[in-house]
N, C-alpha and C. Protein backbone atom coordinates (compact mmCIF):
# COMPACT_ATOMS: atom_id res chain seq x y z
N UNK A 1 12.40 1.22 -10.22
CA UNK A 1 13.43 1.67 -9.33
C UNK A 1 12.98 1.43 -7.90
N UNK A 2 14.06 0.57 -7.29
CA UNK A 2 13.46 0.71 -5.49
C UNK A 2 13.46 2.47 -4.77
N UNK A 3 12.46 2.31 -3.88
CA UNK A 3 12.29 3.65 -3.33
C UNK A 3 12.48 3.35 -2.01
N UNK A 4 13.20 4.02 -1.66
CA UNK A 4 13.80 4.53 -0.01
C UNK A 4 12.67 4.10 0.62
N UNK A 5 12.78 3.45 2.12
CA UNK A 5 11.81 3.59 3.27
C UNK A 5 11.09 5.01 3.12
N UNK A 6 9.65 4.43 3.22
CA UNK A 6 8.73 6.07 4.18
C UNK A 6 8.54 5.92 5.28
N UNK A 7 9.15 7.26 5.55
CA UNK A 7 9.25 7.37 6.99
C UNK A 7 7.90 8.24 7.34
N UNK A 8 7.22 8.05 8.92
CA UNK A 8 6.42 8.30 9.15
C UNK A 8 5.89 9.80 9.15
N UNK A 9 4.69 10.48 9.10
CA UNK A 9 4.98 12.23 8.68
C UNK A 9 4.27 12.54 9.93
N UNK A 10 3.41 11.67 10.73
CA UNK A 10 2.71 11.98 11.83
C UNK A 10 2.57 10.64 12.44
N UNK A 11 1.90 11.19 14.06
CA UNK A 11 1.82 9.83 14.72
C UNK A 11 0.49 8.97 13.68
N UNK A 12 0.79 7.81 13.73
CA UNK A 12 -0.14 6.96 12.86
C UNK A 12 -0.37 7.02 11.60
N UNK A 13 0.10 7.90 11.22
CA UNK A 13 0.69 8.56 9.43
C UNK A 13 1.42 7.13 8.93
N UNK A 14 0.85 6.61 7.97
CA UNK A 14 1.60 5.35 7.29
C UNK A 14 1.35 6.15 5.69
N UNK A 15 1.78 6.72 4.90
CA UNK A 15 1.89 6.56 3.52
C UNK A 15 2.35 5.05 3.12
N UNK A 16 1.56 4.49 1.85
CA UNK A 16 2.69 3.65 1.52
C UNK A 16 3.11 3.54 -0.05
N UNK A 17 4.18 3.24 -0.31
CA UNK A 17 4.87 3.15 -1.55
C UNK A 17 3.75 3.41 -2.33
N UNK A 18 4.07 4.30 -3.72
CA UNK A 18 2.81 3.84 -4.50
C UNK A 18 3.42 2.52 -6.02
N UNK A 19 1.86 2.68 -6.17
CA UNK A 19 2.72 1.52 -7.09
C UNK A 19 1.58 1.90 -8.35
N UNK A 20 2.64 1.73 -9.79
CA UNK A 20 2.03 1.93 -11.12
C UNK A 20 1.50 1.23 -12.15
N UNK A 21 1.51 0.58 -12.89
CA UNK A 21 1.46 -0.50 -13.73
C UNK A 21 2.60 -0.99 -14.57
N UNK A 22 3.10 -1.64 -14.58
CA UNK A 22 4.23 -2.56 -14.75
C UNK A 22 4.30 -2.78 -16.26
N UNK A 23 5.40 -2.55 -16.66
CA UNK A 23 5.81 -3.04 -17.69
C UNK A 23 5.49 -4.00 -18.17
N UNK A 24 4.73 -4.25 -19.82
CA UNK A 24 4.03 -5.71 -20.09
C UNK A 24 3.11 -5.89 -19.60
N UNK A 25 2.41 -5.46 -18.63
CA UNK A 25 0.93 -5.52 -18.61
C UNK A 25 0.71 -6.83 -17.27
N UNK A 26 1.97 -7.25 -16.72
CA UNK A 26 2.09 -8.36 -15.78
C UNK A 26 1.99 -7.48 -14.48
N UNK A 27 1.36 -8.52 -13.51
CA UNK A 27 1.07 -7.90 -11.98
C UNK A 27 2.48 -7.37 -11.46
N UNK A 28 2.51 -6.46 -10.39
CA UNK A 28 3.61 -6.32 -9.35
C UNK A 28 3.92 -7.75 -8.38
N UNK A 29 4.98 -8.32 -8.02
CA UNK A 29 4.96 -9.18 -7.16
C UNK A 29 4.53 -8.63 -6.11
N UNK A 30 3.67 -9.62 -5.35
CA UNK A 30 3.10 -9.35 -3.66
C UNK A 30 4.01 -8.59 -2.87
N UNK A 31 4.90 -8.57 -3.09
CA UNK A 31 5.71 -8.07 -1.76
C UNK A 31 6.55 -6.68 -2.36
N UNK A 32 6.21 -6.50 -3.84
CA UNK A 32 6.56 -4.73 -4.11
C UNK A 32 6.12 -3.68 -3.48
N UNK A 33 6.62 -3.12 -3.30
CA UNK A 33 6.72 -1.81 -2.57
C UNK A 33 7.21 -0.54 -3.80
N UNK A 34 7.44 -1.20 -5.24
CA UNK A 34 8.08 -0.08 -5.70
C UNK A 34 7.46 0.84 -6.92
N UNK A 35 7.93 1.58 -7.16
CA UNK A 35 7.01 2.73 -8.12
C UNK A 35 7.71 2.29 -9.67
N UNK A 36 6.33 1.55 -10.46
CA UNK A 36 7.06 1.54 -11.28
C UNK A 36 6.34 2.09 -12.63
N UNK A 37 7.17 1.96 -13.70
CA UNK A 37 6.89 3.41 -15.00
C UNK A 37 5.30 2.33 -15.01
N UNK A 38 4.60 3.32 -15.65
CA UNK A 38 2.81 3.17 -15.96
C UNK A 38 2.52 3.16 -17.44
N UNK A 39 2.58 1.64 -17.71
CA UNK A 39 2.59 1.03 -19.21
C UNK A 39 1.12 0.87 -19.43
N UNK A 40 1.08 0.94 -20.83
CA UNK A 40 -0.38 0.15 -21.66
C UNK A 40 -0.82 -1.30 -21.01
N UNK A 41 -2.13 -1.10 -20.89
CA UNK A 41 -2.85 -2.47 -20.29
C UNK A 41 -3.99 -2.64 -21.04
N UNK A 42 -5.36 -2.29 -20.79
CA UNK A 42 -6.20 -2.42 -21.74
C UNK A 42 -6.70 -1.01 -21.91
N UNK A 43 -7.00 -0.67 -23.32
CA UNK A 43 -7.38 0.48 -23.74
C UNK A 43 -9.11 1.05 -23.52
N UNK A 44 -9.54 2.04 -23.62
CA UNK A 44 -10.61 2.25 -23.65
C UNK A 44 -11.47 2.60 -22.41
N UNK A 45 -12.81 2.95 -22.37
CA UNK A 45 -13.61 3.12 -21.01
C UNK A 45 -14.51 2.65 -21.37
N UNK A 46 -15.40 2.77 -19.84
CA UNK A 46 -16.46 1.79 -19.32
C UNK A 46 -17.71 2.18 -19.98
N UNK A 47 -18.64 1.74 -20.77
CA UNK A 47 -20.11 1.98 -20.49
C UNK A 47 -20.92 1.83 -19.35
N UNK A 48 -21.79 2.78 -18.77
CA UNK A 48 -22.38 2.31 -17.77
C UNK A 48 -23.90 2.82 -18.09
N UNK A 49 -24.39 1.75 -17.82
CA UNK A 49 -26.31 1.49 -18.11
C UNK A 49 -26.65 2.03 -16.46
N UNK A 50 -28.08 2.34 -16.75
CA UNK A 50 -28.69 2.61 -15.45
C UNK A 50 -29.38 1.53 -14.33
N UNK A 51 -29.01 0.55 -14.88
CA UNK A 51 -29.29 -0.64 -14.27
C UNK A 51 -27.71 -0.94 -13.45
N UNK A 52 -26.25 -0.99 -14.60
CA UNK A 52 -25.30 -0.66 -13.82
C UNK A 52 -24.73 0.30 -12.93
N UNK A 53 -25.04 1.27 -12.83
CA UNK A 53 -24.92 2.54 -12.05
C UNK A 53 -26.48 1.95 -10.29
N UNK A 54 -27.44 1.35 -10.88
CA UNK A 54 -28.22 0.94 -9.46
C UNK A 54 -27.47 -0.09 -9.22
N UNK A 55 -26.55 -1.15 -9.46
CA UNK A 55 -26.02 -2.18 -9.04
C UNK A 55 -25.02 -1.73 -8.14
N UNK A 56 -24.38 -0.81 -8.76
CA UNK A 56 -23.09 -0.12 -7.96
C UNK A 56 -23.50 0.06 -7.06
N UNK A 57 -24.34 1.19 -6.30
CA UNK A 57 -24.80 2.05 -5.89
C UNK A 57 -25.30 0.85 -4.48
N UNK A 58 -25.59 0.03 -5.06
CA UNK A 58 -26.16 -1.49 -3.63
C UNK A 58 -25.16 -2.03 -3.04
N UNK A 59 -24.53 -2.29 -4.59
CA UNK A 59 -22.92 -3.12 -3.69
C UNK A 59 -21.97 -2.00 -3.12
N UNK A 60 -22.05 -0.95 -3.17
CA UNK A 60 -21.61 0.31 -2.33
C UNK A 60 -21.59 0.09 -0.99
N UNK A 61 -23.14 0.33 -0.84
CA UNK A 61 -24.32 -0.07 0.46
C UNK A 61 -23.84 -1.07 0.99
N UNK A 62 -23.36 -2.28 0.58
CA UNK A 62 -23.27 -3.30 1.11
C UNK A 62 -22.06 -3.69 1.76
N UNK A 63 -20.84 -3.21 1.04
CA UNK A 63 -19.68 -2.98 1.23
C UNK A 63 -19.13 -2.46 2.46
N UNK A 64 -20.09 -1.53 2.78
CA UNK A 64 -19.87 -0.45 4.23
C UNK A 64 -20.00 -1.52 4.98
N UNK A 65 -18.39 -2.25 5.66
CA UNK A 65 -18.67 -2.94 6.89
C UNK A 65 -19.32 -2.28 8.21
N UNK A 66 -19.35 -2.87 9.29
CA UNK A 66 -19.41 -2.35 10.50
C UNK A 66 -18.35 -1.99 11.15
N UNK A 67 -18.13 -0.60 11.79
CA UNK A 67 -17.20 -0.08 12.19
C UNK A 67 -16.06 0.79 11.38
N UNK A 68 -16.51 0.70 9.83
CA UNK A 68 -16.00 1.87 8.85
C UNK A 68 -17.27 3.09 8.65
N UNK A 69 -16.70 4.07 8.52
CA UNK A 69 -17.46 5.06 7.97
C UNK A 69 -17.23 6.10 7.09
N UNK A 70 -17.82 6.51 6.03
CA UNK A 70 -17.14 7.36 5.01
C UNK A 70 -17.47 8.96 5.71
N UNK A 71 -16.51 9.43 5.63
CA UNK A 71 -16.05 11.23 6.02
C UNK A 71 -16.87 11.66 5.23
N UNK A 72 -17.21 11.17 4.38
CA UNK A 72 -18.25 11.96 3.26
C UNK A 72 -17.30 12.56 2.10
N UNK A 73 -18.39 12.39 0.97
CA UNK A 73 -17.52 12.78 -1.01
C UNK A 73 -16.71 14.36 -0.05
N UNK A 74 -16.94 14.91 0.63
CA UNK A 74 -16.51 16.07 0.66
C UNK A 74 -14.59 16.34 0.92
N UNK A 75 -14.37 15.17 1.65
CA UNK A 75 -12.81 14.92 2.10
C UNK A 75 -12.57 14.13 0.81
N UNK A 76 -13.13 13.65 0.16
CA UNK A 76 -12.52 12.93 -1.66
C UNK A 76 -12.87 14.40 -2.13
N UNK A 77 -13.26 14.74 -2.77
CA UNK A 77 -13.13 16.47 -3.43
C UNK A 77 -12.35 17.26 -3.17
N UNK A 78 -11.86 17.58 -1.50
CA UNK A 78 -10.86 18.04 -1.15
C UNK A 78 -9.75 17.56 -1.63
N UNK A 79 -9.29 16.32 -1.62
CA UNK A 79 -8.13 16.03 -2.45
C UNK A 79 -7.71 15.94 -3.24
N UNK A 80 -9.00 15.63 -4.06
CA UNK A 80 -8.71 15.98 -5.98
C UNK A 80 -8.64 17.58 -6.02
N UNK A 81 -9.53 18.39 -5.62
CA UNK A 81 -9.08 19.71 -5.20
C UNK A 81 -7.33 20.48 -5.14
N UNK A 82 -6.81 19.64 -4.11
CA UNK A 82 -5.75 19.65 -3.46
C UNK A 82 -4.82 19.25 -4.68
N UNK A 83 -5.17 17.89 -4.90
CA UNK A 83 -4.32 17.58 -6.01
C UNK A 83 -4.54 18.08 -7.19
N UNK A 84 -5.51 18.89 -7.75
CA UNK A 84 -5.34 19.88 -8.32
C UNK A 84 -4.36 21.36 -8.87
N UNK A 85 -4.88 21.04 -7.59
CA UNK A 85 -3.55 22.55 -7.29
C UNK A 85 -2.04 22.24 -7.04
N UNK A 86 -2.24 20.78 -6.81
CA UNK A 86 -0.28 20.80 -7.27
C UNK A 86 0.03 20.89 -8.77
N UNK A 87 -0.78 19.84 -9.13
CA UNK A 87 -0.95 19.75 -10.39
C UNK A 87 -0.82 21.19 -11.14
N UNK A 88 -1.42 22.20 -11.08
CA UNK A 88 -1.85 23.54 -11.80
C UNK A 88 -0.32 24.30 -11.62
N UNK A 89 0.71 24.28 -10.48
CA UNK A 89 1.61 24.85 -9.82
C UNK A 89 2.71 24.52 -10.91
N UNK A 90 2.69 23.24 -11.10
CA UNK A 90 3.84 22.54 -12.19
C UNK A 90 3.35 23.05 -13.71
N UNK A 91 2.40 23.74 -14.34
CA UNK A 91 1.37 23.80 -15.43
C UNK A 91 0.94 22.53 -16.31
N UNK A 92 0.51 21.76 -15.08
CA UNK A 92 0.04 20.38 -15.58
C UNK A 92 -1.56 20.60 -15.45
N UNK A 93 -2.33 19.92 -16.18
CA UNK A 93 -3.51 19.80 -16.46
C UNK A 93 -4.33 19.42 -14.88
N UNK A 94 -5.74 19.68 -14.62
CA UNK A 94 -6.52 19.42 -13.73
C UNK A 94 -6.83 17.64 -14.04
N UNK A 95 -6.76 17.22 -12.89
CA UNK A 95 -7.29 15.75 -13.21
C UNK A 95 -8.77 15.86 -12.96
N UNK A 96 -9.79 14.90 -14.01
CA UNK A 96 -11.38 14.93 -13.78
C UNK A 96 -11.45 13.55 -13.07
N UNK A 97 -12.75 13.84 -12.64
CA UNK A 97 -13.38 12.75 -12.06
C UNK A 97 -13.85 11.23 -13.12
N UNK A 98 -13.41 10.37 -12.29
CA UNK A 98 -13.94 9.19 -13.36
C UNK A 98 -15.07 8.23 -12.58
N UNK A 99 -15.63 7.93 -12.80
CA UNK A 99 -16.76 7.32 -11.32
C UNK A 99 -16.21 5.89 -11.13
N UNK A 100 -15.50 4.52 -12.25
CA UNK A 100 -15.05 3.94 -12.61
C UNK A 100 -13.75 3.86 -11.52
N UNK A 101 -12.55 4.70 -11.08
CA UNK A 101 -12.02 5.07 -10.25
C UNK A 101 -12.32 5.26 -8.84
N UNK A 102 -13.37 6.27 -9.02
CA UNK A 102 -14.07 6.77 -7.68
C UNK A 102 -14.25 5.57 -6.93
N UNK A 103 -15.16 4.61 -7.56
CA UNK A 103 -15.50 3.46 -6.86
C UNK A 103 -14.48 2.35 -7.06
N UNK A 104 -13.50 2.08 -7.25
CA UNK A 104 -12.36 1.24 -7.23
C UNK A 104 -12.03 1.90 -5.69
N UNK A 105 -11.64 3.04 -5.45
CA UNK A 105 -10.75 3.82 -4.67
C UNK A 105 -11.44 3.51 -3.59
N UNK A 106 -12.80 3.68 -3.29
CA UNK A 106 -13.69 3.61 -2.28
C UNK A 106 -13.92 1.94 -1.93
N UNK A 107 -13.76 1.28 -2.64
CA UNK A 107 -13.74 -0.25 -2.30
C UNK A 107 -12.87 -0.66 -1.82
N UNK A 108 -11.73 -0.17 -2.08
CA UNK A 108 -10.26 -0.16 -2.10
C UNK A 108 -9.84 0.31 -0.42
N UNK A 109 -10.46 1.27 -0.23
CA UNK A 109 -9.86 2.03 1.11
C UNK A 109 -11.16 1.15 2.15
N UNK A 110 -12.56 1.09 1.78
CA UNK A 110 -13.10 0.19 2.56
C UNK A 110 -12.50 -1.35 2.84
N UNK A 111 -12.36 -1.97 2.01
CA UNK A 111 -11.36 -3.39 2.00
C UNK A 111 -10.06 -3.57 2.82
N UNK A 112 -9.50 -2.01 3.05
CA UNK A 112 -8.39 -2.31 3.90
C UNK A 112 -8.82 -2.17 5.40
N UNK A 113 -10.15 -1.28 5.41
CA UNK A 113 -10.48 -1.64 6.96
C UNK A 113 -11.07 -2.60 7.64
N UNK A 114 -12.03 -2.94 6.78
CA UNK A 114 -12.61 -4.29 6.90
C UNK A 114 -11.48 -5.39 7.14
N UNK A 115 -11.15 -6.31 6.33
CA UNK A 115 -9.98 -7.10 6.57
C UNK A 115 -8.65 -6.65 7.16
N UNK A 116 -8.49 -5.56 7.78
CA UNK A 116 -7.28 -5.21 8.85
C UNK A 116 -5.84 -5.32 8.12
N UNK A 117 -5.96 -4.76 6.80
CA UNK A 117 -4.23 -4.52 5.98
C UNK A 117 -4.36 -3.30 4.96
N UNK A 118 -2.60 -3.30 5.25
CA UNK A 118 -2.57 -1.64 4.59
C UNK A 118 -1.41 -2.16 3.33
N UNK A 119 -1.88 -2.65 2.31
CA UNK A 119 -1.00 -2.75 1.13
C UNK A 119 -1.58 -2.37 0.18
N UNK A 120 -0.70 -2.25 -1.08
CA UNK A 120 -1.36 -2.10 -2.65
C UNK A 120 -1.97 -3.22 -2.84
N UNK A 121 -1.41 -4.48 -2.42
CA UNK A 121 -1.85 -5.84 -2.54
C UNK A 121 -2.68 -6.12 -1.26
N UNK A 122 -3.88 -7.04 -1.21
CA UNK A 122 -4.76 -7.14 -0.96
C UNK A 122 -4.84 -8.50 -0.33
N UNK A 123 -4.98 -9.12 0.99
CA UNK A 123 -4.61 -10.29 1.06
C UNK A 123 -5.05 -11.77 0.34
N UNK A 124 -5.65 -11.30 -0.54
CA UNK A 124 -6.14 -12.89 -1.70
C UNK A 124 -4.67 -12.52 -2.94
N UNK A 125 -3.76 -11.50 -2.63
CA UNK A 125 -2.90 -11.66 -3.77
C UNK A 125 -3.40 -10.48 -5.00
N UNK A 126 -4.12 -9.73 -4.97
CA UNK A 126 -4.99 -9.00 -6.01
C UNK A 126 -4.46 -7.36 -6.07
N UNK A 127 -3.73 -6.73 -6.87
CA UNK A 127 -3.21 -5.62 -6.85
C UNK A 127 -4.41 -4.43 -7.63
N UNK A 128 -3.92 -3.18 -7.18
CA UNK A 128 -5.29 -2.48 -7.54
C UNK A 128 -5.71 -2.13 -9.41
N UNK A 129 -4.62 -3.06 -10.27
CA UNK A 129 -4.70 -3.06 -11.59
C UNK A 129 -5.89 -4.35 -11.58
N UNK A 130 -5.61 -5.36 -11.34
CA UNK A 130 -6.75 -6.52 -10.84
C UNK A 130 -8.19 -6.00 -10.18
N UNK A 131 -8.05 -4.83 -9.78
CA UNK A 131 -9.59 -4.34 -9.25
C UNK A 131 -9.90 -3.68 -10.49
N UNK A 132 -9.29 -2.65 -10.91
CA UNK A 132 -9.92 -2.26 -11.81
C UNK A 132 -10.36 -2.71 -13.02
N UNK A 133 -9.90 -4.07 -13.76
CA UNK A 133 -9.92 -4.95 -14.61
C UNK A 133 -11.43 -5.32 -14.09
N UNK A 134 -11.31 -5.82 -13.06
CA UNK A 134 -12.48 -6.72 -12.58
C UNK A 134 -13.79 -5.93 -12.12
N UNK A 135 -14.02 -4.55 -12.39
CA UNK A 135 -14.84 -3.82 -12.03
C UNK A 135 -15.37 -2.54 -13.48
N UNK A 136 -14.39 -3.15 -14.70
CA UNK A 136 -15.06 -2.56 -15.86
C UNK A 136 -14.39 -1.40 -16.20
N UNK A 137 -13.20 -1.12 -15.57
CA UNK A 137 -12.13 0.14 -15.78
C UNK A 137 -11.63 -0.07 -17.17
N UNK A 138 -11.16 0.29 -17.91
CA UNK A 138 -10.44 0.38 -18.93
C UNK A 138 -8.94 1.31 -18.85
N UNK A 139 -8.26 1.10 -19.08
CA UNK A 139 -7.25 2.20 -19.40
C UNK A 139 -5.87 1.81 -19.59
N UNK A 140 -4.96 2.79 -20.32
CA UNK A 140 -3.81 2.65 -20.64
C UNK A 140 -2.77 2.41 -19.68
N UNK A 141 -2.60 3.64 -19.02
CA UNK A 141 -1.91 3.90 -17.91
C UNK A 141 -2.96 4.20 -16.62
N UNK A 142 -2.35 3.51 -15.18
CA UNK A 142 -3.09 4.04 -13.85
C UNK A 142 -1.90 3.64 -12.85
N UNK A 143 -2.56 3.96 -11.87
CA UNK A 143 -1.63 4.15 -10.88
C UNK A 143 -2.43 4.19 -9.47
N UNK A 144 -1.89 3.83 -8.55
CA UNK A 144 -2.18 4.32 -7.26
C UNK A 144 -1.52 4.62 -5.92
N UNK A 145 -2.04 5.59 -4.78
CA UNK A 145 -1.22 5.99 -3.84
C UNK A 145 -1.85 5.65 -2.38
N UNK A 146 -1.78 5.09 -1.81
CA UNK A 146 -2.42 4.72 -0.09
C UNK A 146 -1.77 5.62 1.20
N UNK A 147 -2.66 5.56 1.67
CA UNK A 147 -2.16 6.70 3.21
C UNK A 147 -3.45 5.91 4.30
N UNK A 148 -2.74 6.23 5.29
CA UNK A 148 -3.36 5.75 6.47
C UNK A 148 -3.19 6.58 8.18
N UNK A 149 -3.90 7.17 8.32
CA UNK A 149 -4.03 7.72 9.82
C UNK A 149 -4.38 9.42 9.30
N UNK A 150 -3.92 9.56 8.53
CA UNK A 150 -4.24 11.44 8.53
C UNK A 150 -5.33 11.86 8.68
N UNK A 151 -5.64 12.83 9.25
CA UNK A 151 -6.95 13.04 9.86
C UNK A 151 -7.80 13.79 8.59
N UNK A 152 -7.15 14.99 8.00
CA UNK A 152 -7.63 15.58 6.98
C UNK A 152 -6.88 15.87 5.09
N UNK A 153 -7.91 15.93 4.42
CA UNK A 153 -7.57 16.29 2.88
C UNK A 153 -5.79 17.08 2.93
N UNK A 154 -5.85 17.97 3.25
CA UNK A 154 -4.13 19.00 3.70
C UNK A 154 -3.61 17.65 3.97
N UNK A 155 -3.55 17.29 5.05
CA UNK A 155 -2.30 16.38 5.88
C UNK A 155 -1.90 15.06 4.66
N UNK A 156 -3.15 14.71 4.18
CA UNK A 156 -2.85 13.65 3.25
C UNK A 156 -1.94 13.71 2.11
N UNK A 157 -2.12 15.36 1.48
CA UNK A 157 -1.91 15.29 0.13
C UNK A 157 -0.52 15.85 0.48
N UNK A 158 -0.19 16.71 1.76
CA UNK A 158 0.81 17.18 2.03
C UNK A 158 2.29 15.83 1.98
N UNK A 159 1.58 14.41 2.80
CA UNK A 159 2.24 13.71 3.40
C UNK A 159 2.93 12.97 2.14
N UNK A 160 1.99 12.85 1.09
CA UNK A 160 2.39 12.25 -0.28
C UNK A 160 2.65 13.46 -1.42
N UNK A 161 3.02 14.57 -1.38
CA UNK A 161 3.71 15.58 -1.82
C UNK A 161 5.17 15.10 -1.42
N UNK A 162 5.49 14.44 -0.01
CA UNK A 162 7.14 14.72 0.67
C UNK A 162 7.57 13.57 -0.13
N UNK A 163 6.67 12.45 -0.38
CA UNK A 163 7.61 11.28 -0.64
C UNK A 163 7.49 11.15 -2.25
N UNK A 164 8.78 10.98 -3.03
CA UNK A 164 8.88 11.00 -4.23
C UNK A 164 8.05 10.00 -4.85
N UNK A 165 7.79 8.83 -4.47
CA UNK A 165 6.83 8.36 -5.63
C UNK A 165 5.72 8.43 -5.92
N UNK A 166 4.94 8.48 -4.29
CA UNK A 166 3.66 9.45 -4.39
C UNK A 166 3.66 10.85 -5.41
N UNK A 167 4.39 11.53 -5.24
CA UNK A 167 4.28 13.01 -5.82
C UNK A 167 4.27 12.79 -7.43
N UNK A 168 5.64 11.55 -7.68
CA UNK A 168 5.55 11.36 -9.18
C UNK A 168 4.31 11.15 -10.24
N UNK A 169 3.16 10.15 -8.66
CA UNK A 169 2.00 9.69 -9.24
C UNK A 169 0.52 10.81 -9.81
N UNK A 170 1.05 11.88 -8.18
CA UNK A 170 0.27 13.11 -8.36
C UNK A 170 0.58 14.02 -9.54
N UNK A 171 1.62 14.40 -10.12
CA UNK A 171 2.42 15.06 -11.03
C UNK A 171 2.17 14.34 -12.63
N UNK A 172 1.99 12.98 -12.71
CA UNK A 172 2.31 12.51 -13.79
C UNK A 172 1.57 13.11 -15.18
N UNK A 173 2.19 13.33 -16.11
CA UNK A 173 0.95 14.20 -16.96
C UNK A 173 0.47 12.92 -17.76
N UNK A 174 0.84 12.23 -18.12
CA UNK A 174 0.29 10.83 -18.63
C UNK A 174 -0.97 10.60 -17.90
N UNK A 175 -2.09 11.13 -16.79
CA UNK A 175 -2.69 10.91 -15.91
C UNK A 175 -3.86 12.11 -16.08
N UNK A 176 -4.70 11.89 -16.17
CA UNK A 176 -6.03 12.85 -16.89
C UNK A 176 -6.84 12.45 -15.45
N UNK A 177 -7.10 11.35 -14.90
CA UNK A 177 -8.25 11.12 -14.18
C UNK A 177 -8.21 10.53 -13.42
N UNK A 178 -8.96 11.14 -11.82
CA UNK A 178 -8.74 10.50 -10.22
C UNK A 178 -9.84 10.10 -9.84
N UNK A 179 -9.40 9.09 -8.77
CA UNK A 179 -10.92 8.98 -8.03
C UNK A 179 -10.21 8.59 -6.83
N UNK A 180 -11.01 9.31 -5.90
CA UNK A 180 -10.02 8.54 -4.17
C UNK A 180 -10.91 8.29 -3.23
N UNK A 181 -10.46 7.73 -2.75
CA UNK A 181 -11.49 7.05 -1.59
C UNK A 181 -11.07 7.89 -0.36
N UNK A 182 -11.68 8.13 0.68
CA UNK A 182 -11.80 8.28 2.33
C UNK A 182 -12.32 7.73 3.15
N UNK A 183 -12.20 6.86 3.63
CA UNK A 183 -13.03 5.82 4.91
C UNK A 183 -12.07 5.53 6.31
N UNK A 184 -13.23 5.98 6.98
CA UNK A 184 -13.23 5.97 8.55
C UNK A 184 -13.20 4.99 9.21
N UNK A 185 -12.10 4.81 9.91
CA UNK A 185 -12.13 3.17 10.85
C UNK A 185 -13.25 3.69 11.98
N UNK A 186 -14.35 3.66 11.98
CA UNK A 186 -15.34 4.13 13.61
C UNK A 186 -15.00 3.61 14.68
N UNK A 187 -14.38 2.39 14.13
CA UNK A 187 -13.44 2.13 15.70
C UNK A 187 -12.24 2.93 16.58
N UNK A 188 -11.17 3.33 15.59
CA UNK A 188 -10.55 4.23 16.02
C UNK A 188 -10.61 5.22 15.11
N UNK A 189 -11.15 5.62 14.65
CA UNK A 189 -10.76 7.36 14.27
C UNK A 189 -9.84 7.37 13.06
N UNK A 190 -9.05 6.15 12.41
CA UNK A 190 -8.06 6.35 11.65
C UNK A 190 -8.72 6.43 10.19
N UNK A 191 -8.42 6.94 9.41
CA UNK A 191 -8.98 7.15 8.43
C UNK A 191 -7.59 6.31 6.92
N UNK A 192 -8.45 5.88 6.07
CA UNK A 192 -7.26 4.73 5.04
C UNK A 192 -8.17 5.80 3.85
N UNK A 193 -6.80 6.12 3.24
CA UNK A 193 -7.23 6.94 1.88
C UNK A 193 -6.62 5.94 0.83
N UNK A 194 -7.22 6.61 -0.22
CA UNK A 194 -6.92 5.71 -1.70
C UNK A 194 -6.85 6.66 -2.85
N UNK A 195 -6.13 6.81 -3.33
CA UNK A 195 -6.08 7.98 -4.99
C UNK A 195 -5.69 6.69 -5.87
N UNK A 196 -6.81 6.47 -6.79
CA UNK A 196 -6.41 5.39 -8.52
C UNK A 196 -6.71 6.57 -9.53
N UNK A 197 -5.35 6.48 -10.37
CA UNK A 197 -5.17 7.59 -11.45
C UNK A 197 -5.37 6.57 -12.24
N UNK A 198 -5.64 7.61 -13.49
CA UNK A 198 -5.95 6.75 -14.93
C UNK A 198 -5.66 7.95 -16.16
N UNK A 199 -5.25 6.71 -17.17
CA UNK A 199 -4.92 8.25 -18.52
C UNK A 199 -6.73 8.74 -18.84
């Protein structure tokens, strides 16, 4: 279904569309903007060795351009937190942590500051079902939601509470597990969030 313009919730406040996994297991076209139902893709989860968990952990390190900076896990906790508690309000289940996510989300929100764009799509063409494929995710259903400028955990989760497809993504009970990113433009102050759900 197309979704209405988002309109802005603060100065520099960009939410944008979220977007789900597509019917058939085929990408979103580049230029979607729209929320769509969150179909079967590949089943199952990741093993991770301790040799993979030190690999991560470098290309993490490495990732951190110059002039991003992470707020620290503490503004990602706050929002799974946050999104928690919407979640609990509707008597929908707590979403857990997936590390698999975590670090999609955090690559994800670093990548948009580094290269200077705010889409689901990524400028080589690569949507965030394509990251997670390519980084050892597994799962049925996922989803994700982007925001850009909010200063804190509240303002974020508030800003994607107002707009219906965000909220659908936060709400969905098909959706067991989050991971979100927070990273700091150090140049200006703006901060690019990332929430990737997964069943």
């Amino acid at each position: 279904m197309q979704l209405p313009p988002i309109g802005r919730p603060g100065p520099f406040a960009r939410p944008q569309a979220p977007v789900s996994s597509p019917a058939g297991g085929a990408p979103p076209p580049a230029s979607s903007v729209t929320s769509r139902p969150a179909l079967a893709l590949t089943p199952g989860a990741p093993t991770w060795t301790a040799e993979g968990w030190s690999l991560v952990r470098t290309f993490l390190a490495r990732l951190q351009p110059a002039g991003a900076a992470g707020p620290g896990t503490s503004f990602a906790q706050r929002v799974v937190e946050l999104t928690n508690r919407k979640r609990s309000l509707r008597g929908l289940p707590p979403l857990a942590g997936r590390f698999g996510l975590q670090f999609v989300a955090e690559a994800r929100a670093t990548d948009m500051i580094r290269r200077g764009y705010f889409a689901h799509t990524d400028p080589d063409g690569r949507d965030p079902f394509y990251h997670l494929r390519a980084n050892g995710v597994r799962y049925w259903t996922a989803g994700e939601n982007i925001a850009q400028g909010q200063q804190t955990p509240e303002a974020v989760v508030a800003a994607w509470m107002k707009s219906p497809g965000h909220r659908a993504n936060i709400l969905n009970p098909r959706f067991g597990h989050l991971g979100v990113g927070a990273v700091q433009d150090s140049r200006t102050g703006a901060i690019t969030w990332a929430q990737i759900f997964s069943d």
